[in-house]
Protein backbone atom coordinates (compact mmCIF):
# COMPACT_ATOMS: atom_id res chain seq x y z
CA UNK A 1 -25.35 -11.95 18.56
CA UNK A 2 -24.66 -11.08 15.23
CA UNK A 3 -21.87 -13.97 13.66
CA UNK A 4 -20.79 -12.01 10.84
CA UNK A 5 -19.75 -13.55 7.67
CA UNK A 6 -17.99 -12.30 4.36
CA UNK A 7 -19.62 -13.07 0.97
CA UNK A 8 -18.21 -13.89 -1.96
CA UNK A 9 -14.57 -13.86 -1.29
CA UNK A 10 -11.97 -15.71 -3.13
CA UNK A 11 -9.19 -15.44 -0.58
CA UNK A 12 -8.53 -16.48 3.14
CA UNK A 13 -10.00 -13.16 4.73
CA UNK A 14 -7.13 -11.29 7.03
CA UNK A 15 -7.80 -10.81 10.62
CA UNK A 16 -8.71 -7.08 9.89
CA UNK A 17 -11.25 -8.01 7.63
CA UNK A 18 -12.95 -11.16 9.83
CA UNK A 19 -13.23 -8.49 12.26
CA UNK A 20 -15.07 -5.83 10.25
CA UNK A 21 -17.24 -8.91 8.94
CA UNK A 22 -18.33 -9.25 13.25
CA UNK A 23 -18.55 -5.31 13.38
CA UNK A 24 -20.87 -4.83 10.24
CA UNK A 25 -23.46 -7.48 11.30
CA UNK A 26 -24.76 -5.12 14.25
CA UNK A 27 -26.94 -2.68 12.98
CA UNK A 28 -25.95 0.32 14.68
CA UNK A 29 -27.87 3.00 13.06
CA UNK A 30 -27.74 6.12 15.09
CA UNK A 31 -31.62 5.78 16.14
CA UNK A 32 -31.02 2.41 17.31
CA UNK A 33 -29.13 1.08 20.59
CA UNK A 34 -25.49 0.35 20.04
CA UNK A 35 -25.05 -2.13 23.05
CA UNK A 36 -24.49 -5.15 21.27
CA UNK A 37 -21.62 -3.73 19.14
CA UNK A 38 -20.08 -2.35 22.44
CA UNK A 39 -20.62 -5.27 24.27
CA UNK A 40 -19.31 -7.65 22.31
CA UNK A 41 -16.11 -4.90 21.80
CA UNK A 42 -15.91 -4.96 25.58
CA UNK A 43 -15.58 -8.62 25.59
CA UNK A 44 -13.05 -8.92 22.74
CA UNK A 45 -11.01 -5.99 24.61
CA UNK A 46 -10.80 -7.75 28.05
CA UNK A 47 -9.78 -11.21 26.59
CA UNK A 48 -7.17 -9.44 25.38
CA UNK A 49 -5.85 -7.89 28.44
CA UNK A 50 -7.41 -4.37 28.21
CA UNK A 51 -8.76 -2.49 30.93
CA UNK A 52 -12.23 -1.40 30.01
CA UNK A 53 -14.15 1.43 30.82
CA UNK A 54 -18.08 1.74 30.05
CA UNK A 55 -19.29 5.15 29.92
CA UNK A 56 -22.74 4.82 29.38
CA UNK A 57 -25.78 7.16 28.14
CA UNK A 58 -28.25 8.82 30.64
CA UNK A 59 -31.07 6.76 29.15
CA UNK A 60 -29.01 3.27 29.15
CA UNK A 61 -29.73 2.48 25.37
CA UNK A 62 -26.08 3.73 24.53
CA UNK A 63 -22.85 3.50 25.79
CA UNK A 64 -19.33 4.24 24.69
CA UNK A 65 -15.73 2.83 26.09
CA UNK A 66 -12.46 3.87 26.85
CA UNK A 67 -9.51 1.06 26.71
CA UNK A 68 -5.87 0.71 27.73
CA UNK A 69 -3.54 -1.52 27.93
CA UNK A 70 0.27 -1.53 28.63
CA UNK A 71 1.76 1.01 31.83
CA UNK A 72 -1.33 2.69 33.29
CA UNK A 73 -0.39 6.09 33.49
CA UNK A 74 -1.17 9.20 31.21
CA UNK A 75 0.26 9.31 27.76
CA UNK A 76 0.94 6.91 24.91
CA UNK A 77 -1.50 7.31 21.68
CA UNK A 78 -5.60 7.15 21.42
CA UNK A 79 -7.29 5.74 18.67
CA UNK A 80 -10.63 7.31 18.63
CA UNK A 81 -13.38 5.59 16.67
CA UNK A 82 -17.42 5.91 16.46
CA UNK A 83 -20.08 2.93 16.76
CA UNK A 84 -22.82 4.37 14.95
CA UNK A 85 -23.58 4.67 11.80
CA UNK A 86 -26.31 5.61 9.37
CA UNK A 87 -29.43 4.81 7.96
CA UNK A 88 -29.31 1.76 5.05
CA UNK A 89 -33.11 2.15 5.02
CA UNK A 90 -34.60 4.04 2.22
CA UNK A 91 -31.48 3.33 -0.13
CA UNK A 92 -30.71 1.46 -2.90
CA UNK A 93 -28.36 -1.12 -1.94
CA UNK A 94 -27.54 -3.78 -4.16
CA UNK A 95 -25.68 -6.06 -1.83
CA UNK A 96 -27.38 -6.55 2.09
CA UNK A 97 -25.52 -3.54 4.07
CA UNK A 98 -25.58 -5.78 7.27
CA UNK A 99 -23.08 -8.31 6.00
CA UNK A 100 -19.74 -8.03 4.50
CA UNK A 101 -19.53 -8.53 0.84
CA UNK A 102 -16.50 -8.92 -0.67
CA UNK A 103 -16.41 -8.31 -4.70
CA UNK A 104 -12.72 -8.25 -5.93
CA UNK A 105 -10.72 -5.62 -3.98
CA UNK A 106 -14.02 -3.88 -2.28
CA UNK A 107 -15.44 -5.01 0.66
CA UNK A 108 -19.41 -3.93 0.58
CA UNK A 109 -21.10 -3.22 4.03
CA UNK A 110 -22.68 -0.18 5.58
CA UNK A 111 -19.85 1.30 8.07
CA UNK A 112 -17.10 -0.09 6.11
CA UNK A 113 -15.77 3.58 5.26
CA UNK A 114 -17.49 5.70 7.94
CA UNK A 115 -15.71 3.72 10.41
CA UNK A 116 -15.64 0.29 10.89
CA UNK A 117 -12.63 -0.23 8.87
CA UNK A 118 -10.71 1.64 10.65
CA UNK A 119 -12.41 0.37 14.17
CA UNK A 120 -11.72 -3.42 12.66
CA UNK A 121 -7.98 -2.74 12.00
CA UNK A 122 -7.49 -1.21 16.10
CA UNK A 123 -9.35 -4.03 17.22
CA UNK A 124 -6.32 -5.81 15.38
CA UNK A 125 -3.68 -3.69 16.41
CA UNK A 126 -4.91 -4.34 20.31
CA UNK A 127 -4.28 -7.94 19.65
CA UNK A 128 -0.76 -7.46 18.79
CA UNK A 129 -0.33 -4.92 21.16
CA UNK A 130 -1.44 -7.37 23.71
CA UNK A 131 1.69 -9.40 22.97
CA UNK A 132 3.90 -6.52 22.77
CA UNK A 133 5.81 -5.69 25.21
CA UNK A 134 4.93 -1.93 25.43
CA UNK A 135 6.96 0.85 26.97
CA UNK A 136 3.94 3.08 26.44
CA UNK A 137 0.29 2.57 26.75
CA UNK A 138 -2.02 1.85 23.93
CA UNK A 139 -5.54 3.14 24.47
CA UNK A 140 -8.52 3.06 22.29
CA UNK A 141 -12.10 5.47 22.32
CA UNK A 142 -15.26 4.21 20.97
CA UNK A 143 -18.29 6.29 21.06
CA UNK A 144 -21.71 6.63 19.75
CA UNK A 145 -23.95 9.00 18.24
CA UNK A 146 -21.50 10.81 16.39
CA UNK A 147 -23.18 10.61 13.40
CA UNK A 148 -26.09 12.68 15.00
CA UNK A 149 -23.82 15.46 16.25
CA UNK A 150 -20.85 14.59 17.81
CA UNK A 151 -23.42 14.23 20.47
CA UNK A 152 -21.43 10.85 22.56
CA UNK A 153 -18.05 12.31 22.80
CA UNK A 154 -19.64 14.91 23.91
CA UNK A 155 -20.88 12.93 27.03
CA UNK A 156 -18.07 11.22 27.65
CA UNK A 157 -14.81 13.75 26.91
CA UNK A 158 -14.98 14.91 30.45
CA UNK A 159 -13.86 11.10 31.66
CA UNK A 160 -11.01 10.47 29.87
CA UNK A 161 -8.35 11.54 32.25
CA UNK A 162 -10.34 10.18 35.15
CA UNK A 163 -10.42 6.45 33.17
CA UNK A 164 -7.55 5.91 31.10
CA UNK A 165 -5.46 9.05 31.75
CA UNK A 166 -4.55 12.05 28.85
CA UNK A 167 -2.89 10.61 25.88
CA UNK A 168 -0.09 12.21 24.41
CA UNK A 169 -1.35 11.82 21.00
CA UNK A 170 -5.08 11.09 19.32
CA UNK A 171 -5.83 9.72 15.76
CA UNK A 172 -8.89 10.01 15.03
CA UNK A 173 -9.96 7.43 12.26
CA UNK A 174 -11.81 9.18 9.86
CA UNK A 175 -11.78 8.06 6.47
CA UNK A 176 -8.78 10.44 4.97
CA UNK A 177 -7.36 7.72 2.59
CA UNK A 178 -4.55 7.56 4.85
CA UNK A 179 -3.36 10.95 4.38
CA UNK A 180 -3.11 13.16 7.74
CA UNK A 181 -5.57 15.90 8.25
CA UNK A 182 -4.41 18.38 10.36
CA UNK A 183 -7.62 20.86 10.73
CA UNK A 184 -11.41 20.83 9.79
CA UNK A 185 -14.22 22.89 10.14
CA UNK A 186 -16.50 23.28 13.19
CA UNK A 187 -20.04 23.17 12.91
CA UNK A 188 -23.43 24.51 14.64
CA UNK A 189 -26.72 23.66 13.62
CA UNK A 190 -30.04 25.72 14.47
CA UNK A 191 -33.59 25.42 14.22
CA UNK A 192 -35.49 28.45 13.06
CA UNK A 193 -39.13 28.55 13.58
CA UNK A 194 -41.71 31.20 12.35
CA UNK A 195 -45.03 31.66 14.14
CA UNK A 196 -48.28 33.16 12.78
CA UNK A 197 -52.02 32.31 12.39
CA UNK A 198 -54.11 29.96 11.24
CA UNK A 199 -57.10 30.36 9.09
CA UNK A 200 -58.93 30.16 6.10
CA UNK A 201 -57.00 30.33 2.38
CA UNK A 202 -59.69 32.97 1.08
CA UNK A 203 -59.34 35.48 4.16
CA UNK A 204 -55.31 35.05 3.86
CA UNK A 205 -54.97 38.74 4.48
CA UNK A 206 -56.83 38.78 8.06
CA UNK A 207 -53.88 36.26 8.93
CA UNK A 208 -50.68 36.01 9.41
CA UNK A 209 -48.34 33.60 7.19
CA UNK A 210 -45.27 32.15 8.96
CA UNK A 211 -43.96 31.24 5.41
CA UNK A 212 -43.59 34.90 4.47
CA UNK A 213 -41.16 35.62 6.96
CA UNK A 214 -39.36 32.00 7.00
CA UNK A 215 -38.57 33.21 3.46
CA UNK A 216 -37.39 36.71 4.73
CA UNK A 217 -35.29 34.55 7.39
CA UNK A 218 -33.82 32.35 4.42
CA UNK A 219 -32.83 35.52 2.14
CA UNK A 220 -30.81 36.57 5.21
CA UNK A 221 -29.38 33.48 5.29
CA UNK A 222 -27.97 34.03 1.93
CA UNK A 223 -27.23 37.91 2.54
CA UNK A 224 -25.12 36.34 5.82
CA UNK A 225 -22.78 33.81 3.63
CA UNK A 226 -22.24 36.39 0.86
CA UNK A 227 -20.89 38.34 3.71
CA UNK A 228 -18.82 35.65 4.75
CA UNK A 229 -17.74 34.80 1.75
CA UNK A 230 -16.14 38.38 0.75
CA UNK A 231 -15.01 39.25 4.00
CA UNK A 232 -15.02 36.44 6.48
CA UNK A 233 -11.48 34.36 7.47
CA UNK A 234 -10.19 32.50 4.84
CA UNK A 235 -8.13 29.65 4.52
CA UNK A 236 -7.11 27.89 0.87
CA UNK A 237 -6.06 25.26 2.10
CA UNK A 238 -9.81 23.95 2.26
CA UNK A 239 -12.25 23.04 -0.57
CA UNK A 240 -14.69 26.11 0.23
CA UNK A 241 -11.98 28.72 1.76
CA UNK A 242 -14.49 30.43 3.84
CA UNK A 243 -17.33 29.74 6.67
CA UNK A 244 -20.45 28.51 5.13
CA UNK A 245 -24.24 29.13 6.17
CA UNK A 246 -26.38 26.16 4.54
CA UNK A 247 -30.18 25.98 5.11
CA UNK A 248 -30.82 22.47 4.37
CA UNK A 249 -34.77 21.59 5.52
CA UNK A 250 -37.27 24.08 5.19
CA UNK A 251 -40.86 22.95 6.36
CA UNK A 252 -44.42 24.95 6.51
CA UNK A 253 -47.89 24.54 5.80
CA UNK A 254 -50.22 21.88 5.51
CA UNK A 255 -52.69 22.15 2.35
CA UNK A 256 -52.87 25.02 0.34
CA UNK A 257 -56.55 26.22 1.57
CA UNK A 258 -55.12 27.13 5.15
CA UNK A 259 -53.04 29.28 6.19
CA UNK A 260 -49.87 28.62 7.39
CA UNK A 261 -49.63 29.29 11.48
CA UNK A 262 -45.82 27.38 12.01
CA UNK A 263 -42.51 27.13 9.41
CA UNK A 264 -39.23 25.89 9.98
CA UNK A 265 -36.09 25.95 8.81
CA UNK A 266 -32.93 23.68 9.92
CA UNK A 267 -29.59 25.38 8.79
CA UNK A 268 -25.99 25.00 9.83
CA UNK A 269 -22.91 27.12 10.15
CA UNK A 270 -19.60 25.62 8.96
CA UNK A 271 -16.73 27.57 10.35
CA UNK A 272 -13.05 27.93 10.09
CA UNK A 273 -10.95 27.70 13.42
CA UNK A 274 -10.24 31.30 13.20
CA UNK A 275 -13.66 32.12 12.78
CA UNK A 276 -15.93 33.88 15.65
CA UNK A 277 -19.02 31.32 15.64
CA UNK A 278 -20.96 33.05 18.75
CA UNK A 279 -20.61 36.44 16.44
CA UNK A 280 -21.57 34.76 13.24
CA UNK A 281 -24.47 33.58 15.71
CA UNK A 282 -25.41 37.16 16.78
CA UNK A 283 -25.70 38.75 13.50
CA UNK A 284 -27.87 35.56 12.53
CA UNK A 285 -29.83 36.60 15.74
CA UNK A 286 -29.94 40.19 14.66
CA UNK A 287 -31.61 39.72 11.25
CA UNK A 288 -33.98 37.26 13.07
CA UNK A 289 -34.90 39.88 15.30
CA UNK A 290 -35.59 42.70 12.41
CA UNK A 291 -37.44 40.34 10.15
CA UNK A 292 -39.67 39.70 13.79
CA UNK A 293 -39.80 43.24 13.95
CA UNK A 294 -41.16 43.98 10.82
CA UNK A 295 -43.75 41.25 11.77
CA UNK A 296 -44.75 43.75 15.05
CA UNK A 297 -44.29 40.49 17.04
CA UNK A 298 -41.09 39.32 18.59
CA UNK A 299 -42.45 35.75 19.25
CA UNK A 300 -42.93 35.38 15.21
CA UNK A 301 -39.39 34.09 14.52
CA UNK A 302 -37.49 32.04 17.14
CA UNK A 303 -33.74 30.30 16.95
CA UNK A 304 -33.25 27.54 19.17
CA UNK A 305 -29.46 25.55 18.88
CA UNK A 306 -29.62 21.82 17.94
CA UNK A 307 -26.17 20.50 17.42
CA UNK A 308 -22.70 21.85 18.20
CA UNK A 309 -19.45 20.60 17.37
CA UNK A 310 -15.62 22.38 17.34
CA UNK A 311 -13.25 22.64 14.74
CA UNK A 312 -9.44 22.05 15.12
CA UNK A 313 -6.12 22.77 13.63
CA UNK A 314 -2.64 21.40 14.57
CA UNK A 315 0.71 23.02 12.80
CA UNK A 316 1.86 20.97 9.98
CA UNK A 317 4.84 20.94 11.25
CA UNK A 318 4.29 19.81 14.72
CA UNK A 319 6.39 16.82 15.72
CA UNK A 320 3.71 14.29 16.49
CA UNK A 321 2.16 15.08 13.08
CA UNK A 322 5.70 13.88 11.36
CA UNK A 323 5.37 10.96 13.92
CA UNK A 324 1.73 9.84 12.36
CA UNK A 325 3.25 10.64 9.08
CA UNK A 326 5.53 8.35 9.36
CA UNK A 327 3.64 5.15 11.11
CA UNK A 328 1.30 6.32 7.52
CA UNK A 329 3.84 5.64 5.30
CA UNK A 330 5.37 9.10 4.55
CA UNK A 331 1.21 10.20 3.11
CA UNK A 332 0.76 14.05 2.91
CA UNK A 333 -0.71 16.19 5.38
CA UNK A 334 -4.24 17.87 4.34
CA UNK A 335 -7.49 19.82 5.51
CA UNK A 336 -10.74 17.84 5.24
CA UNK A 337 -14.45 19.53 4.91
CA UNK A 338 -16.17 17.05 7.11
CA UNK A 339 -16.47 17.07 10.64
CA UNK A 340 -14.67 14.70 13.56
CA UNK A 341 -14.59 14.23 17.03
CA UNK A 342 -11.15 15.98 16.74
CA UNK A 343 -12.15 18.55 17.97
CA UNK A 344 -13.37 17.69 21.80
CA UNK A 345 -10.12 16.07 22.08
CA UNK A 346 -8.28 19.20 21.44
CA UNK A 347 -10.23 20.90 23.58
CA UNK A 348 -8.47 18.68 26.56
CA UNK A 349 -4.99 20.03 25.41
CA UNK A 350 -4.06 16.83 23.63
CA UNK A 351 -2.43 17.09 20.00
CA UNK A 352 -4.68 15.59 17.50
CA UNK A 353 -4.85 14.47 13.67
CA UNK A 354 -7.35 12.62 11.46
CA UNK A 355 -5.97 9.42 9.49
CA UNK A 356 -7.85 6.52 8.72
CA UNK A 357 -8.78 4.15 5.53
CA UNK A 358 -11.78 4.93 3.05
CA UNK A 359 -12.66 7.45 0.89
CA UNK A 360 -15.54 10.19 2.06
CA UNK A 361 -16.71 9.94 -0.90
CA UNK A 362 -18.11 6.58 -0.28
CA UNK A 363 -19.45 7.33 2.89
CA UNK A 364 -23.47 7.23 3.64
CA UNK A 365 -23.69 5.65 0.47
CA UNK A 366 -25.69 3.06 -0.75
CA UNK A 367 -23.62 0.20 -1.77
CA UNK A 368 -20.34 1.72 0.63
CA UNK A 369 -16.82 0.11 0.56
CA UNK A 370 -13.37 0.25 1.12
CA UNK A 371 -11.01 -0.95 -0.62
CA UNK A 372 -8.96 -4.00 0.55
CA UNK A 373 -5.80 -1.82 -0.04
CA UNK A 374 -6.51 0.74 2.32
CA UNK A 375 -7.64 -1.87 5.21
CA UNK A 376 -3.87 -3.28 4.65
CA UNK A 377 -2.33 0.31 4.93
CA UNK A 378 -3.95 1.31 7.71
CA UNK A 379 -2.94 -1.86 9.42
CA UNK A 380 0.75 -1.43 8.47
CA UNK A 381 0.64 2.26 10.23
CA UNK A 382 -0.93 0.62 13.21
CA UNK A 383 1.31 -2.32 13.32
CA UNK A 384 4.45 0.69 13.29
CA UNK A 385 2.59 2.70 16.36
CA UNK A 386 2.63 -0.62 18.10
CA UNK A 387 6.32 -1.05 17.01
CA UNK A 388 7.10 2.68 18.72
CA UNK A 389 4.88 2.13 21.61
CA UNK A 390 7.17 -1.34 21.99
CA UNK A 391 10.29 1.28 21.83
């Protein structure tokens, strides 16, 4: 089991930060099994009290946990969190990304940002809400493979209110530099792949290319988000105002003397939570099916969905968003471009926001941090929602 240790530090390390030192030694890299990390969570939760609830994954590599503590009833706040995190391999770190450095007011470690941090500082707040005596019940959510898809909330949404009951209110700990997000984008990722048929470079004509209509697919692609773009919802509030369409891997042929029989292309659809997804989805499906068309073969382009994940938005002026405010330290509300977990939660019927320490900017980084500073203010708004859970 991973010790954890901080380097380089001039100060006596708070109990936030010991904790994200014991969090960052398990390598929890989405590929990898996450069982340690929740294990040793599991343990530190029941010491404490907690009532623990494993909610493991159909192949038994992965599991996530719902916790509560205080009256056992529906109600009181969430804090939602994800284990996972990703790849250090194949980047240039500086510092090792499996233990916590600590280099003036930056603490160095993959996770620190994107979330450890803010899973360290709950794991603190449970210990003083173990001592509190609370008047409602403090429960925690810690899942896996979110970095993948969302895909372990996912799994596990439908047994909240069967394990720890419906909160009244969910943070989810995203890195917002402690400001309160109050809607995000969905997302839903395809796979396109183009057929056609094999054969030799200097009889190209007999065959059929899958990269010429992978690059027909990709053109509609970027016909689709213009579209979007002039005419689709819009909200200024966000960084890009509108839906966006983004092809990111493209893949086809092998060497340059055959040709091509297979193509693919992975894209994404970033949407607004006023958007229509499943119509942006059948227009996509619609110029797919002309370019196949064109190929006389309906087989030659097919869409298959890989990842899904909703959107949400809460009024800025709901009450329980001036509540988070204020356990925040009177931050501003905003919109973020990333996705959360948010989303399955409000799906249930709960009110949800996004706050947590860390910049996205630092996330998946090589060499990721958070500052010391936001570590301490996110403690101090946990250490208040204890306080009001206390009454």
């Amino acid at each position: 089991m991973p010790h954890g240790k901080i380097i380089v530090t001039d100060h006596s390390p708070t109990q936030t930060e010991a904790l994200l030192a014991r969090l960052v030694a398990f390598d929890v890299t989405s590929a990898d099994s996450n069982l340690g990390l929740i294990d040793w969570v599991e343990h530190y939760l029941r010491s404490l009290g907690f009532a623990v609830h494993l909610v493991p994954d159909e192949g038994g590599q992965k599991a996530g946990l719902y916790a509560s503590i205080g009256p056992r009833r529906p109600g009181g706040v969430l804090l939602s969190a994800h284990s996972d995190v990703v790849p250090a391999e194949g980047q240039t770190w500086t510092r090792p990304p499996f233990d916590l450095t600590r280099d003036g007011t930056r603490l160095y470690g993959r996770g620190t940002t994107d979330m450890k941090g803010f899973l360290a500082s709950v794991l603190a707040a449970a210990d003083a809400a173990s001592r509190a005596n609370l008047s409602e019940p403090f429960k925690i959510a810690l899942s896996y493979d979110e970095e993948v898809g969302c895909l372990g909330i996912a799994r596990m949404i439908g047994q909240l209110e069967a394990t720890i009951g419906l909160p009244r209110l969910v943070i989810v700990g995203e890195p917002t530099q402690m400001q309160v997000a109050v809607g995000h984008k969905g997302k839903v990722a395809w796979r396109m792949t183009a057929k056609g048929q094999a054969g030799h470079s200097s009889l190209a004509p007999r065959y059929r290319n899958a990269l010429f209509p992978m690059a027909e697919f990709l053109l509609a692609l970027h016909e689709e988000q213009a579209v979007l773009a002039k005419s689709g919802v819009r909200d200024p509030d966000y960084d890009i105002p509108h839906a966006t369409l983004h092809p990111g891997v493209a893949r086809g042929g092998r060497v340059l003397n055959v040709v091509p029989e297979e193509a693919t292309v992975d894209f994404e659809l970033r949407y607004l939570p006023g958007d229509d997804p499943a119509g942006i989805e059948a227009r996509i499906a619609a110029r797919a099916a002309a370019i196949a068309a064109r190929a006389s073969d309906e087989r030659a382009l097919r869409i298959e969905r890989t990842i899904a994940y909703p959107g949400f938005a809460i009024a800025a002026d709901d009450p329980v968003v001036a509540e988070v405010q204020a356990w925040a330290g009177g931050t501003a509300t905003t919109r973020v471009g990333f996705g959360t977990e948010a989303g399955f939660f409000a799906g249930m019927g709960v009110p949800v926001v996004v706050c947590g320490p860390g910049a996205i900017g630092q996330a998946h980084t090589a060499d990721e941090y958070i500052e010391a500073t936001e570590l301490a203010a996110c403690d101090a708004m946990l250490a208040r929602l204890v306080q009001s859970l206390a009454g």
